[in-house]
C-alpha atoms as a PDB file:
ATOM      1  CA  UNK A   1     -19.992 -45.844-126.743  1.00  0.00           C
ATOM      2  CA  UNK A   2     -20.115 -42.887-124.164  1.00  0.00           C
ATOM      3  CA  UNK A   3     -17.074 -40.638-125.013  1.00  0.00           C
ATOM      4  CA  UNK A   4     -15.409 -38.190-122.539  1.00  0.00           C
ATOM      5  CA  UNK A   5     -13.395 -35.082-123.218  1.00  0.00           C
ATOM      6  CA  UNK A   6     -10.829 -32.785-121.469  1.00  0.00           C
ATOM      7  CA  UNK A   7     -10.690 -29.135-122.519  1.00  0.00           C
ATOM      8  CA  UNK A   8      -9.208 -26.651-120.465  1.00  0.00           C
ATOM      9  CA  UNK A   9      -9.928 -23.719-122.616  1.00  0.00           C
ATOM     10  CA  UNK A  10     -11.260 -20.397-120.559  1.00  0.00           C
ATOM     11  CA  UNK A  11     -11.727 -17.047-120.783  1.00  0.00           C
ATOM     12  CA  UNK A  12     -10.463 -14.514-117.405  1.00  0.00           C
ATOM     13  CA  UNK A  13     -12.705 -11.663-117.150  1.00  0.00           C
ATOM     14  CA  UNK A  14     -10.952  -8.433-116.690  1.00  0.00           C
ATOM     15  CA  UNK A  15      -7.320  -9.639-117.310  1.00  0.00           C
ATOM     16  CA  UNK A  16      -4.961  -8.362-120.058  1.00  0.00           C
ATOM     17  CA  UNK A  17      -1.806  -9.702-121.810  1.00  0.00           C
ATOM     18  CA  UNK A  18       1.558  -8.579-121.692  1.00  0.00           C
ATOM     19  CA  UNK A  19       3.778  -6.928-124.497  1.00  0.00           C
ATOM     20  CA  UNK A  20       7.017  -7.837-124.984  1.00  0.00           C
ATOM     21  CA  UNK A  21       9.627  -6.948-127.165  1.00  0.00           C
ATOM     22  CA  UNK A  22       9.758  -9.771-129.832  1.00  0.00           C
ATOM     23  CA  UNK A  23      12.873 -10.261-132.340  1.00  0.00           C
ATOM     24  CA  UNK A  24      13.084 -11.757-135.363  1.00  0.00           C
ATOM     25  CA  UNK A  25      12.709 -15.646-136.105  1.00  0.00           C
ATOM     26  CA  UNK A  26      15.337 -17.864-138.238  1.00  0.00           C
ATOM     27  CA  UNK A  27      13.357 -18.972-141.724  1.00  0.00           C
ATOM     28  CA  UNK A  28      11.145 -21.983-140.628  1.00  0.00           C
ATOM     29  CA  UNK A  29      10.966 -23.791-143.755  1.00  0.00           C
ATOM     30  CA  UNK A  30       8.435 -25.321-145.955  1.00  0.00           C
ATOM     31  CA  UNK A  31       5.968 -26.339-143.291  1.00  0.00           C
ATOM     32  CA  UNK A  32       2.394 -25.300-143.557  1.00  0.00           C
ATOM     33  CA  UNK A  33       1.843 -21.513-142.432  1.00  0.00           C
ATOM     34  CA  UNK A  34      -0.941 -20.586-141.461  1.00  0.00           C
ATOM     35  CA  UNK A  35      -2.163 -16.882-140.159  1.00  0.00           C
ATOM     36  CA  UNK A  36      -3.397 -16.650-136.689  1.00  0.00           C
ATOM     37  CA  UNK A  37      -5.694 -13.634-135.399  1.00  0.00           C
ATOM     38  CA  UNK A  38      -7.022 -12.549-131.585  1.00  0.00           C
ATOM     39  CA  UNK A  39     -10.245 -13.478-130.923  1.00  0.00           C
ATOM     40  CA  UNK A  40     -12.250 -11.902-127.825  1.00  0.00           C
ATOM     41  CA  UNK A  41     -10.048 -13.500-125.220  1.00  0.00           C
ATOM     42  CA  UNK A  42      -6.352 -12.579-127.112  1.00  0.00           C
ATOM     43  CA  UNK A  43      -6.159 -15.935-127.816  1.00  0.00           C
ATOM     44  CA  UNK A  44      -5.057 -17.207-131.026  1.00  0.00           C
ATOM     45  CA  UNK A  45      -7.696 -18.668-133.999  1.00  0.00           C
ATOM     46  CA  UNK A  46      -6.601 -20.427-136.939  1.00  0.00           C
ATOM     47  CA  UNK A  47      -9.079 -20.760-140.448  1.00  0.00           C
ATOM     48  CA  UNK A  48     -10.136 -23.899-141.385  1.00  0.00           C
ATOM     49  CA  UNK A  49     -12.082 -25.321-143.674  1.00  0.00           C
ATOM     50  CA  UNK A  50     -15.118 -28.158-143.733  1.00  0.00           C
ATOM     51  CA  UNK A  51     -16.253 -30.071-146.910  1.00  0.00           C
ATOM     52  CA  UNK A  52     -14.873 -27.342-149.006  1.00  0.00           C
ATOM     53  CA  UNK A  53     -16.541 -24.533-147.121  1.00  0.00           C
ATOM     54  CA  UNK A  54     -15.467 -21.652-144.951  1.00  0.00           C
ATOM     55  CA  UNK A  55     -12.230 -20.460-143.493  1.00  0.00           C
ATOM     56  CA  UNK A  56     -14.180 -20.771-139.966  1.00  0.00           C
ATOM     57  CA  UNK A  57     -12.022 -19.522-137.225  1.00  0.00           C
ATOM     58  CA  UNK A  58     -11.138 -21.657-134.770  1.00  0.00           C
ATOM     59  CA  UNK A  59      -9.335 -21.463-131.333  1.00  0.00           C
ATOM     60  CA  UNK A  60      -5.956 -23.404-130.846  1.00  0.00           C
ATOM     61  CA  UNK A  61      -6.095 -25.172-127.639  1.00  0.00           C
ATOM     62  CA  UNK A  62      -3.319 -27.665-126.988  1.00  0.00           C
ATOM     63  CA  UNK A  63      -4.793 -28.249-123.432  1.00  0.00           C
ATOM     64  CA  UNK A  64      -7.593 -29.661-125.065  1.00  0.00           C
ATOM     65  CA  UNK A  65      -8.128 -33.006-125.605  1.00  0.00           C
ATOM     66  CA  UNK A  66     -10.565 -32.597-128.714  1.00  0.00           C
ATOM     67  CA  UNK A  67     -11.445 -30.646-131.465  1.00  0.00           C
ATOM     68  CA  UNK A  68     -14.778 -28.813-130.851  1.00  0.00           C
ATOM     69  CA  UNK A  69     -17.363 -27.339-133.385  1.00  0.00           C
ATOM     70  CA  UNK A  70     -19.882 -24.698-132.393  1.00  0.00           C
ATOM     71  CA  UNK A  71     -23.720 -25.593-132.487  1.00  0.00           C
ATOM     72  CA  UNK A  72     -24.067 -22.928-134.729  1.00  0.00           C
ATOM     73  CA  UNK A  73     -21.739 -23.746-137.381  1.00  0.00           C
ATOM     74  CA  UNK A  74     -22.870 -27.716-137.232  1.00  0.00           C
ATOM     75  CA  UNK A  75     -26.243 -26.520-137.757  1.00  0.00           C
ATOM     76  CA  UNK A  76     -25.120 -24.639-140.742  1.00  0.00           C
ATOM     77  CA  UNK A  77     -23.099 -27.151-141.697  1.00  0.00           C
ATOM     78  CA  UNK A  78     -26.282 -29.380-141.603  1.00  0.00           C
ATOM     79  CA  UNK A  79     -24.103 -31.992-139.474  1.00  0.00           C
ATOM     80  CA  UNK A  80     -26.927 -33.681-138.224  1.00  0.00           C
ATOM     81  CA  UNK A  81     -25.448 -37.497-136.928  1.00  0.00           C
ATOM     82  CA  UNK A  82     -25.481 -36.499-133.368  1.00  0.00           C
ATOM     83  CA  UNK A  83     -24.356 -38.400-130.506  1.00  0.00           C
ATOM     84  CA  UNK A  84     -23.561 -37.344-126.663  1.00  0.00           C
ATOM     85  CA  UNK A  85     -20.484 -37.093-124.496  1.00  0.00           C
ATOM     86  CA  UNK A  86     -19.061 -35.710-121.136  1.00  0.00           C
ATOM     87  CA  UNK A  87     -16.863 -32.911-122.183  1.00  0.00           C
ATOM     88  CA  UNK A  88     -14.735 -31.558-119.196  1.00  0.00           C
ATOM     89  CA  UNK A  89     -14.122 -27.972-118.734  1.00  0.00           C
ATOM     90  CA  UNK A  90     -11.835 -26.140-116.400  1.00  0.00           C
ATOM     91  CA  UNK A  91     -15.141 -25.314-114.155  1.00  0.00           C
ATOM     92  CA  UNK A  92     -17.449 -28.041-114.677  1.00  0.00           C
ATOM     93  CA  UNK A  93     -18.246 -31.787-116.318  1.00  0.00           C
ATOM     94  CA  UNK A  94     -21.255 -31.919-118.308  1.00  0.00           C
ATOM     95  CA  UNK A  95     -23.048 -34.163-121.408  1.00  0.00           C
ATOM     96  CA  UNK A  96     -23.007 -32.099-124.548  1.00  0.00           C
ATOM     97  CA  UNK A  97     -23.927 -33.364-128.302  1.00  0.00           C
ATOM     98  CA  UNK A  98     -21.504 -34.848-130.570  1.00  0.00           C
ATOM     99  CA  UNK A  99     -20.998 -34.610-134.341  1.00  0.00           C
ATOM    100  CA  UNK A 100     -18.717 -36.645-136.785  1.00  0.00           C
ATOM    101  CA  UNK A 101     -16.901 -34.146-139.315  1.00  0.00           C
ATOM    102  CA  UNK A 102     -16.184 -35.291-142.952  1.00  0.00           C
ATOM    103  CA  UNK A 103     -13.076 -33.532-144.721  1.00  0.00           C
ATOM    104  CA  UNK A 104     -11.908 -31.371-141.974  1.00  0.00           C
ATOM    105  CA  UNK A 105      -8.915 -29.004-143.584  1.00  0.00           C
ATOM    106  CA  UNK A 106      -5.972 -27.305-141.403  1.00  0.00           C
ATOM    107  CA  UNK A 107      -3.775 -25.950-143.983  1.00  0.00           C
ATOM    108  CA  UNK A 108      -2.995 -28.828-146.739  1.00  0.00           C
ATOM    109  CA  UNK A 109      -3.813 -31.552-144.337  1.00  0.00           C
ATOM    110  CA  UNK A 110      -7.767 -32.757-144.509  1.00  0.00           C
ATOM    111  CA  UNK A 111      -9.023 -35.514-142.112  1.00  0.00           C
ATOM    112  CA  UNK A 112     -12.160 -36.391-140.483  1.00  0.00           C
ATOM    113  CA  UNK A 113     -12.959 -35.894-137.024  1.00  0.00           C
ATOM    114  CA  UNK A 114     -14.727 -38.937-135.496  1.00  0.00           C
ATOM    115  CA  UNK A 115     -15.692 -37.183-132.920  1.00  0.00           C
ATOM    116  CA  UNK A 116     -16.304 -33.217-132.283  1.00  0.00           C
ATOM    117  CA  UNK A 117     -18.290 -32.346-129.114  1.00  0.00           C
ATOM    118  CA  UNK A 118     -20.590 -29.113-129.785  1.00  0.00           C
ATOM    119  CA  UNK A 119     -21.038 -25.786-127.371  1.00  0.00           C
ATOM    120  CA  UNK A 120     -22.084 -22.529-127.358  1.00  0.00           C
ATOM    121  CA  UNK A 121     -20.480 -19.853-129.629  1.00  0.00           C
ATOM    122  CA  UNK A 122     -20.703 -17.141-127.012  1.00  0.00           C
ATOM    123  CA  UNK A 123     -18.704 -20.012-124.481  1.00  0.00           C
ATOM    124  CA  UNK A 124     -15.689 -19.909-126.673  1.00  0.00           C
ATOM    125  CA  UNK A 125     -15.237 -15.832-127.563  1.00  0.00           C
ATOM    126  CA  UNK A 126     -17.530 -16.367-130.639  1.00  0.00           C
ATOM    127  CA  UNK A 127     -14.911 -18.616-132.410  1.00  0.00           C
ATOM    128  CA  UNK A 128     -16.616 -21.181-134.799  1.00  0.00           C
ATOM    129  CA  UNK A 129     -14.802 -23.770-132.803  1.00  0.00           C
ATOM    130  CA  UNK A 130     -11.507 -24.572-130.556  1.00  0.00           C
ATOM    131  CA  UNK A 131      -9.067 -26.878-132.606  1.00  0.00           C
ATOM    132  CA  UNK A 132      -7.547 -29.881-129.930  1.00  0.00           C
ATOM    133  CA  UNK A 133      -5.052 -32.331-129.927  1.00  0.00           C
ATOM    134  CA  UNK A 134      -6.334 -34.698-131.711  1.00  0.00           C
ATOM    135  CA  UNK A 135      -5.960 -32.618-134.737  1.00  0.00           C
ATOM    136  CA  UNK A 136      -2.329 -31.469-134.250  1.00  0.00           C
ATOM    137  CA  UNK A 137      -0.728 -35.732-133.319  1.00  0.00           C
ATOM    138  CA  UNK A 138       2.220 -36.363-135.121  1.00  0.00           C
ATOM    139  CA  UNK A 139       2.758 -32.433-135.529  1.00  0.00           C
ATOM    140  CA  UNK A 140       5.113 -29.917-134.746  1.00  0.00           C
ATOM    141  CA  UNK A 141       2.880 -26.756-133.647  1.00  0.00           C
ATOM    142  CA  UNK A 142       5.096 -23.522-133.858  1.00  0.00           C
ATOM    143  CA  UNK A 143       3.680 -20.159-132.587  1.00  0.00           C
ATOM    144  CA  UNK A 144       5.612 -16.928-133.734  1.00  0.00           C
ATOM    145  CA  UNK A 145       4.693 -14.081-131.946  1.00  0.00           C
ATOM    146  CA  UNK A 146       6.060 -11.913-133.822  1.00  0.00           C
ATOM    147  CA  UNK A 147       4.206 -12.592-137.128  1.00  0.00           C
ATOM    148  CA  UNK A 148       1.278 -13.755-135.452  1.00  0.00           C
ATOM    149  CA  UNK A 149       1.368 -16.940-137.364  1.00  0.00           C
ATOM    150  CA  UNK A 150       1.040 -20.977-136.864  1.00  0.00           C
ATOM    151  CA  UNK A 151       3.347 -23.175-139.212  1.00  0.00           C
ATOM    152  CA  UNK A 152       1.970 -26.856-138.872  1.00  0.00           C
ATOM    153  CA  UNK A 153       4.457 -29.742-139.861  1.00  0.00           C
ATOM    154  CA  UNK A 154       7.165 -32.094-138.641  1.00  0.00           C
ATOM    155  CA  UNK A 155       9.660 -31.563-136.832  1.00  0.00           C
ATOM    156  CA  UNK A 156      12.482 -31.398-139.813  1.00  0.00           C
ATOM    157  CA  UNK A 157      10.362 -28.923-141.982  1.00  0.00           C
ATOM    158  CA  UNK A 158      10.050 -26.523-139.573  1.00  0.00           C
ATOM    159  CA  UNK A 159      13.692 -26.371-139.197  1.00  0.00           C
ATOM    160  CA  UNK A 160      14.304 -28.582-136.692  1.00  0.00           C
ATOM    161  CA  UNK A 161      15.330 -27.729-133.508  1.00  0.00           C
ATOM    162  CA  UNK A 162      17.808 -24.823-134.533  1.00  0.00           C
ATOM    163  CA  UNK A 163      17.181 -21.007-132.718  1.00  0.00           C
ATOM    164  CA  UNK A 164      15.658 -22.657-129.605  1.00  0.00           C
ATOM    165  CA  UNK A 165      17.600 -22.418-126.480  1.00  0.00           C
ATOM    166  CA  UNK A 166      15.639 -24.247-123.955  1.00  0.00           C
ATOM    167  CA  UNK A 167      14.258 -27.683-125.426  1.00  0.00           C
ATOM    168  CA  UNK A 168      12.144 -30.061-122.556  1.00  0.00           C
ATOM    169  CA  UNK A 169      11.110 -33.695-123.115  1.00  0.00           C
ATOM    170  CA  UNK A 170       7.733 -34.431-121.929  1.00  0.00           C
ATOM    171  CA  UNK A 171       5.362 -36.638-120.257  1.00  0.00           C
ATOM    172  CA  UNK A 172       2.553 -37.649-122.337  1.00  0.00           C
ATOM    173  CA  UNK A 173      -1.145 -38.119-120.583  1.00  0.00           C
ATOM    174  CA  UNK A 174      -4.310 -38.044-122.541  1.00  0.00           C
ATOM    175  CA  UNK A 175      -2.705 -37.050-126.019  1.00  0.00           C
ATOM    176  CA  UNK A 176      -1.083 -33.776-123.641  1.00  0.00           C
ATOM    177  CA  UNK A 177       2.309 -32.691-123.250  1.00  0.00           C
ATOM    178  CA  UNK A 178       2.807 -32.335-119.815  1.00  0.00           C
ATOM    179  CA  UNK A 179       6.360 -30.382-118.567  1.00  0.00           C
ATOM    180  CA  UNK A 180       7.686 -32.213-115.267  1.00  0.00           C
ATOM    181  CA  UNK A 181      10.671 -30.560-114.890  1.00  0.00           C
ATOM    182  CA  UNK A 182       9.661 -27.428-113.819  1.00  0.00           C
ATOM    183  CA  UNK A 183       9.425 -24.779-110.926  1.00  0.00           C
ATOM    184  CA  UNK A 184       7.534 -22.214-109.770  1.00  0.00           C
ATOM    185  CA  UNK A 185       9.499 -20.592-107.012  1.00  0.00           C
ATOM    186  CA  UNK A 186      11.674 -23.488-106.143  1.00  0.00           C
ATOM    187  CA  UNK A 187       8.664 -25.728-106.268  1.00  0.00           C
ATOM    188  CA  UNK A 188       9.026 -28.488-108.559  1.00  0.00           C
ATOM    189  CA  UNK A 189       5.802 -28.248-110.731  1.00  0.00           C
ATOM    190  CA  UNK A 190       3.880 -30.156-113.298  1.00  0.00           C
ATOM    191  CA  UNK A 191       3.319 -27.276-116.393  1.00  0.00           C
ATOM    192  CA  UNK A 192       0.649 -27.697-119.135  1.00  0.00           C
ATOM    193  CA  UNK A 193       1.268 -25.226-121.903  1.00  0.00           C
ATOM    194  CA  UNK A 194      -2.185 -24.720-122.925  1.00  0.00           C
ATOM    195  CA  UNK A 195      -2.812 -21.985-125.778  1.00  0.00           C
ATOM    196  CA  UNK A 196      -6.599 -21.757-125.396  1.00  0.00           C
ATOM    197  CA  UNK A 197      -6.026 -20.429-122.042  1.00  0.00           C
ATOM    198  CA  UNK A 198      -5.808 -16.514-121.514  1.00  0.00           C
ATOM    199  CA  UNK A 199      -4.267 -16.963-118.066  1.00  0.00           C
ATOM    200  CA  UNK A 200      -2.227 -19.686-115.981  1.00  0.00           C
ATOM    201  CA  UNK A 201      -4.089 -21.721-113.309  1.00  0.00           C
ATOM    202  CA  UNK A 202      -2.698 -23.874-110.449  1.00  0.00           C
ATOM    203  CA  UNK A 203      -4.148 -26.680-108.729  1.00  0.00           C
ATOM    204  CA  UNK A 204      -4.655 -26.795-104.641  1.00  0.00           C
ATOM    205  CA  UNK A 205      -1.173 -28.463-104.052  1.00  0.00           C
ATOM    206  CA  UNK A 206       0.757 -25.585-105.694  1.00  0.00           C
ATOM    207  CA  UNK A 207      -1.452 -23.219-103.544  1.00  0.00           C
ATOM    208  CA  UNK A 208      -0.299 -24.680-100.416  1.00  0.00           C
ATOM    209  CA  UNK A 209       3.233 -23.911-101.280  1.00  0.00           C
ATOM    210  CA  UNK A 210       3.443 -20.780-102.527  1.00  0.00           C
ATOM    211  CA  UNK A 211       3.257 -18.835 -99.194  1.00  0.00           C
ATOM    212  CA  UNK A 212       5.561 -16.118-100.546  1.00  0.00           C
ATOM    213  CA  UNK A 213       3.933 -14.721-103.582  1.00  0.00           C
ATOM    214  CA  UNK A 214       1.611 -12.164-102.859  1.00  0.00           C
ATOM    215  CA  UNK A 215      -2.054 -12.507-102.452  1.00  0.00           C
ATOM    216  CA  UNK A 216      -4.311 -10.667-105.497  1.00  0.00           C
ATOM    217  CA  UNK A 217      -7.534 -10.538-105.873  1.00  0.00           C
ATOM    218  CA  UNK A 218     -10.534 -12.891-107.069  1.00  0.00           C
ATOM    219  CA  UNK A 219     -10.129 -13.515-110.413  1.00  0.00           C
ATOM    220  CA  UNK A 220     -13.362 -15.165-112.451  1.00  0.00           C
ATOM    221  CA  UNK A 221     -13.095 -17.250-115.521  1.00  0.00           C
ATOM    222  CA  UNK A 222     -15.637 -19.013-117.380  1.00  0.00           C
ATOM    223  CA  UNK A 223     -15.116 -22.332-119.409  1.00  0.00           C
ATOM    224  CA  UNK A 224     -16.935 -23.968-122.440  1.00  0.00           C
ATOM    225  CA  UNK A 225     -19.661 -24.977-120.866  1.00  0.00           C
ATOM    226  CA  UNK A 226     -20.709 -21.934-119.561  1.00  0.00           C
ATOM    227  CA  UNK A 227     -19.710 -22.568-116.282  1.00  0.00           C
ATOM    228  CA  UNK A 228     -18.226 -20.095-114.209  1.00  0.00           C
ATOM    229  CA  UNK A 229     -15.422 -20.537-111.726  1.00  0.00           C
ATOM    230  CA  UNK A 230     -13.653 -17.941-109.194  1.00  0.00           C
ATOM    231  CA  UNK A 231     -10.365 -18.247-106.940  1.00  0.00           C
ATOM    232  CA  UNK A 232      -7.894 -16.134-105.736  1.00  0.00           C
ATOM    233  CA  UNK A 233      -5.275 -15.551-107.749  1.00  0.00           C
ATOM    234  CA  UNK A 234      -1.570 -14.715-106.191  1.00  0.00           C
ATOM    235  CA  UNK A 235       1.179 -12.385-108.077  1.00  0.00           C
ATOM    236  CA  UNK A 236       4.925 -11.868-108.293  1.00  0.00           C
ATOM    237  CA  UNK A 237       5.917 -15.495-108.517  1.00  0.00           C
ATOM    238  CA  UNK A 238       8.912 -17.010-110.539  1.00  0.00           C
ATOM    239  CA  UNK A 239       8.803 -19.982-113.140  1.00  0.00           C
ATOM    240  CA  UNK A 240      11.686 -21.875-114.516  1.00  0.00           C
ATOM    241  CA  UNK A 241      11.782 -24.051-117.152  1.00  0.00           C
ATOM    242  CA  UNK A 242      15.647 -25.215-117.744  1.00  0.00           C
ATOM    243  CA  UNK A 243      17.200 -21.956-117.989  1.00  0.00           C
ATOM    244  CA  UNK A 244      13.999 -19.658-118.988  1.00  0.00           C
ATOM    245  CA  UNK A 245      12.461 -17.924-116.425  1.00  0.00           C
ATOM    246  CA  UNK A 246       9.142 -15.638-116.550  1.00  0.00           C
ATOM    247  CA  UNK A 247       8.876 -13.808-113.211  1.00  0.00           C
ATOM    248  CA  UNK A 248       6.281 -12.052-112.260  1.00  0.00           C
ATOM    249  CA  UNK A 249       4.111 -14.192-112.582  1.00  0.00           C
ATOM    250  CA  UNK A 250       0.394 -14.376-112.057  1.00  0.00           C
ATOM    251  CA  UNK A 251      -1.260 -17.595-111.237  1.00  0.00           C
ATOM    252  CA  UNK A 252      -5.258 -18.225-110.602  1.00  0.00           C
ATOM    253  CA  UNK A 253      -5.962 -21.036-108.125  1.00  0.00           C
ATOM    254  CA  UNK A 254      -8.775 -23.515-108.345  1.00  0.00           C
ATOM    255  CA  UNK A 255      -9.888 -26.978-108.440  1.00  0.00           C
ATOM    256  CA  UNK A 256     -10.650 -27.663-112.015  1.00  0.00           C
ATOM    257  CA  UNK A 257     -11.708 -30.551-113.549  1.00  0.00           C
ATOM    258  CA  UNK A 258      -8.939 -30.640-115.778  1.00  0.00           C
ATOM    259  CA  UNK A 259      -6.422 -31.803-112.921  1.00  0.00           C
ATOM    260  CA  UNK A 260      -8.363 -34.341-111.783  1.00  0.00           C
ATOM    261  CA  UNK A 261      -8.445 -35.884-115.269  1.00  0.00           C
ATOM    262  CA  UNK A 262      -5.343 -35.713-115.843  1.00  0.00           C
ATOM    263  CA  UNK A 263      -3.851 -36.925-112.415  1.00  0.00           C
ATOM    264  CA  UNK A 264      -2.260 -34.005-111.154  1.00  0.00           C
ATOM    265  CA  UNK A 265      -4.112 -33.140-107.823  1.00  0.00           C
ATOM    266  CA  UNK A 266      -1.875 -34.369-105.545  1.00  0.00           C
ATOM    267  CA  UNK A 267       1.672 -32.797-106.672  1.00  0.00           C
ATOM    268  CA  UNK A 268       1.993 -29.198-107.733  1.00  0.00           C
ATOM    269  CA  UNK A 269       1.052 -28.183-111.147  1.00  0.00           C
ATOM    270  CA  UNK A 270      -0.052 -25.118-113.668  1.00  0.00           C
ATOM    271  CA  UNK A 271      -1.842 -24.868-116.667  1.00  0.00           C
ATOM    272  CA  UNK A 272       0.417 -22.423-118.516  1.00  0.00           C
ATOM    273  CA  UNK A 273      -1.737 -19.816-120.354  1.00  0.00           C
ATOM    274  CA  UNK A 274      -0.802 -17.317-123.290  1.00  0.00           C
ATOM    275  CA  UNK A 275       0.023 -14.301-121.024  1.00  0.00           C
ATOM    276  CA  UNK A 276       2.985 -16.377-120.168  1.00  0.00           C
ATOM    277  CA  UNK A 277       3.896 -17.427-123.407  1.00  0.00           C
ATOM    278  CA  UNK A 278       3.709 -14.329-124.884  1.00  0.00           C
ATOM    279  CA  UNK A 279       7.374 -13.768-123.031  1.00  0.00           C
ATOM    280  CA  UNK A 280       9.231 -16.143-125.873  1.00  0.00           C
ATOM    281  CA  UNK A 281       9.802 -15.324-129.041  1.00  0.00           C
ATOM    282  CA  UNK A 282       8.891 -18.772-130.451  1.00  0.00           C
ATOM    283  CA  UNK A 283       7.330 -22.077-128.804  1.00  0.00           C
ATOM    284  CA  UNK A 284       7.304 -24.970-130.461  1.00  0.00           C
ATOM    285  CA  UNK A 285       4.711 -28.050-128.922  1.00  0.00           C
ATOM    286  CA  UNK A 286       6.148 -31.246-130.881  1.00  0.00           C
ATOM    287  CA  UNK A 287       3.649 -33.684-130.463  1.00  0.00           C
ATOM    288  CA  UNK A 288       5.628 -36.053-132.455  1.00  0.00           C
ATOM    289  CA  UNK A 289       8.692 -35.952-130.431  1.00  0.00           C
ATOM    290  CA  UNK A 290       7.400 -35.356-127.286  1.00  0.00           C
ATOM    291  CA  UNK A 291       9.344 -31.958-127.308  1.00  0.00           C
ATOM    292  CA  UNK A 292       8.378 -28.496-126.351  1.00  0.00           C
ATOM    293  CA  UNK A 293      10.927 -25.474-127.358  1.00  0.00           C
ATOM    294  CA  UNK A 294      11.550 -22.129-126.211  1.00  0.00           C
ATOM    295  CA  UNK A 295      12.885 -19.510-128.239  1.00  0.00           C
ATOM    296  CA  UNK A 296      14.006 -16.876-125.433  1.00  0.00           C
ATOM    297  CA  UNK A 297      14.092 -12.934-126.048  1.00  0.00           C
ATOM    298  CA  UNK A 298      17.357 -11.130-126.391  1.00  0.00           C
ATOM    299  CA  UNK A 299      16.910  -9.735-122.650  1.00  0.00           C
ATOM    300  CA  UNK A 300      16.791 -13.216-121.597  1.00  0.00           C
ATOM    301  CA  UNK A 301      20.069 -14.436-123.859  1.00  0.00           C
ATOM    302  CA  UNK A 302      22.030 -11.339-122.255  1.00  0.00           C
ATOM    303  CA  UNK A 303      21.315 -13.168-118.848  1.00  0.00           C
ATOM    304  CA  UNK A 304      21.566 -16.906-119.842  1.00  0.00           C
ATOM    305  CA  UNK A 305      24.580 -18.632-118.631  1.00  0.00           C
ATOM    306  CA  UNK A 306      23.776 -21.822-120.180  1.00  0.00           C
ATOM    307  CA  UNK A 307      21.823 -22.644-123.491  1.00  0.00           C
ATOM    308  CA  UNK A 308      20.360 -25.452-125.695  1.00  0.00           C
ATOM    309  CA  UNK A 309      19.304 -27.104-122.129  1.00  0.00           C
ATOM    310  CA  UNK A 310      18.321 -30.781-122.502  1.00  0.00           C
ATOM    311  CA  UNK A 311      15.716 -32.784-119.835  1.00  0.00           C
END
């Protein structure tokens, strides 16, 4: 069987994140904690473990489709069953090698992966890997900025849906969580929150139609194939999600792959990286439910006139 992959993990050269002010979170329960560092790219990396060995650090991407090993730790690993697959990137589409992983642990949950397409260490900030979707289904994902720290459970052990004031239903393509009702600028928008990306890209359609934000300058990423991709990138913009809105915001334009296997090239849409995200206090991706929750900063609350919004 010939397998094919979406990631749509990169890396923007030259770009930094954005502090915010972040309050304290409510107590989220009994659910799996686990302790999340920086890696090259100010993502965030999670340890894992393989057949008892390790923690290996690993990037969480939930805009990627699968859970990816680097050569170098499957060659230590001695994980030598190899197969191939297309594995899509944000710049480029190409056959890689494929490994199946016995006893893969996150936290206290260990499963094998069937699956786990290899790259390049140096095309993923030097993490030992970038864990995907298909190890967080049937999960609630919670990111807390503040402790810089991932609790994985359900829904109810990770307290449910109480301290988060914006909470969107989602469309579900490819295992994703895709956001449709959204704006950026008064243009409705299709948003994928996607934590292995450092920056937010749009597709060609938003481009079209976002006339007033200003024009910046080239802005060059590089995905996990080692492909590198360049467009313009335009600044000041405004994104609202129910009642949350991030201005300011920067978005990178270009064709990537990652539209085009998902279906979105022919209506606006974003891939919503961590320089965004770092403007909540908490976000919570609920695979299980279909759910992703936003925990908005005190500045924000001051300014909301409506809360606990519903799509």
């Amino acid at each position: 069987m010939h397998w094919s992959f979406a990631l749509a993990a990169l890396a923007s050269i030259g770009s930094t994140s954005a502090t915010v002010d972040i309050g304290p979170i409510p107590n989220v329960g009994s659910g799996e904690v686990l302790k999340m560092q920086p890696e090259a790219h100010d993502r965030l990396t999670v340890p894992v473990t393989i057949s008892g060995m390790g923690p290996f650090h690993f990037v969480l991407d939930t805009g990627a489709q699968a859970t990816v090993l680097s050569t170098a730790l499957a060659d230590r690993l001695m994980l030598t069953d190899r197969k191939s697959a297309v594995l899509v990137g944000m710049a480029s589409s190409r056959t890689v090698e494929t490994t199946f992983v016995p006893d893969f642990a996150l936290g206290s949950r260990t499963f094998p992966i069937r699956v786990a397409p290899l790259v390049a260490a140096a095309n993923i900030g030097g993490a030992d890997g970038i864990l995907g979707i298909d190890s967080l289904q049937g999960q609630r994902v919670l990111l807390d900025f503040q402790h810089q720290r991932i609790a994985v459970d359900d829904a109810r052990q990770l307290g449910g849906n109480r301290g988060y004031e914006i909470i969107v239903t989602a469309h579900v393509k490819l295992g994703q969580l895709i956001i449709t009702h959204a704006s950026v600028d008064g243009i409705r928008t299709a948003v994928l929150v996607d934590t292995g990306s450092e920056s937010s890209v749009g597709n060609a359609a938003l481009e079209q139609r976002l006339s007033r934000m200003k024009l910046g300058g080239e802005v060059q990423m590089q995905d996990v194939n080692g492909a590198s991709l360049s467009g313009p990138s335009r600044l000041g913009g405004s994104l609202e999600i129910g009642d949350a809105s991030i201005n300011n915001l920067s978005i990178t334009f270009a064709d990537a792959p990652t539209f085009h296997t998902l279906g979105l090239t022919n209506e606006p849409a974003l891939i919503l990286g961590m320089h965004e995200l770092r403007a909540f206090n908490r976000v919570a991706i609920d695979f299980q439910q279909r759910r992703i929750l936003f925990d908005l900063p005190a500045s924000a609350l001051d300014n909301a006139s409506l809360l606990h919004t519903h799509y």
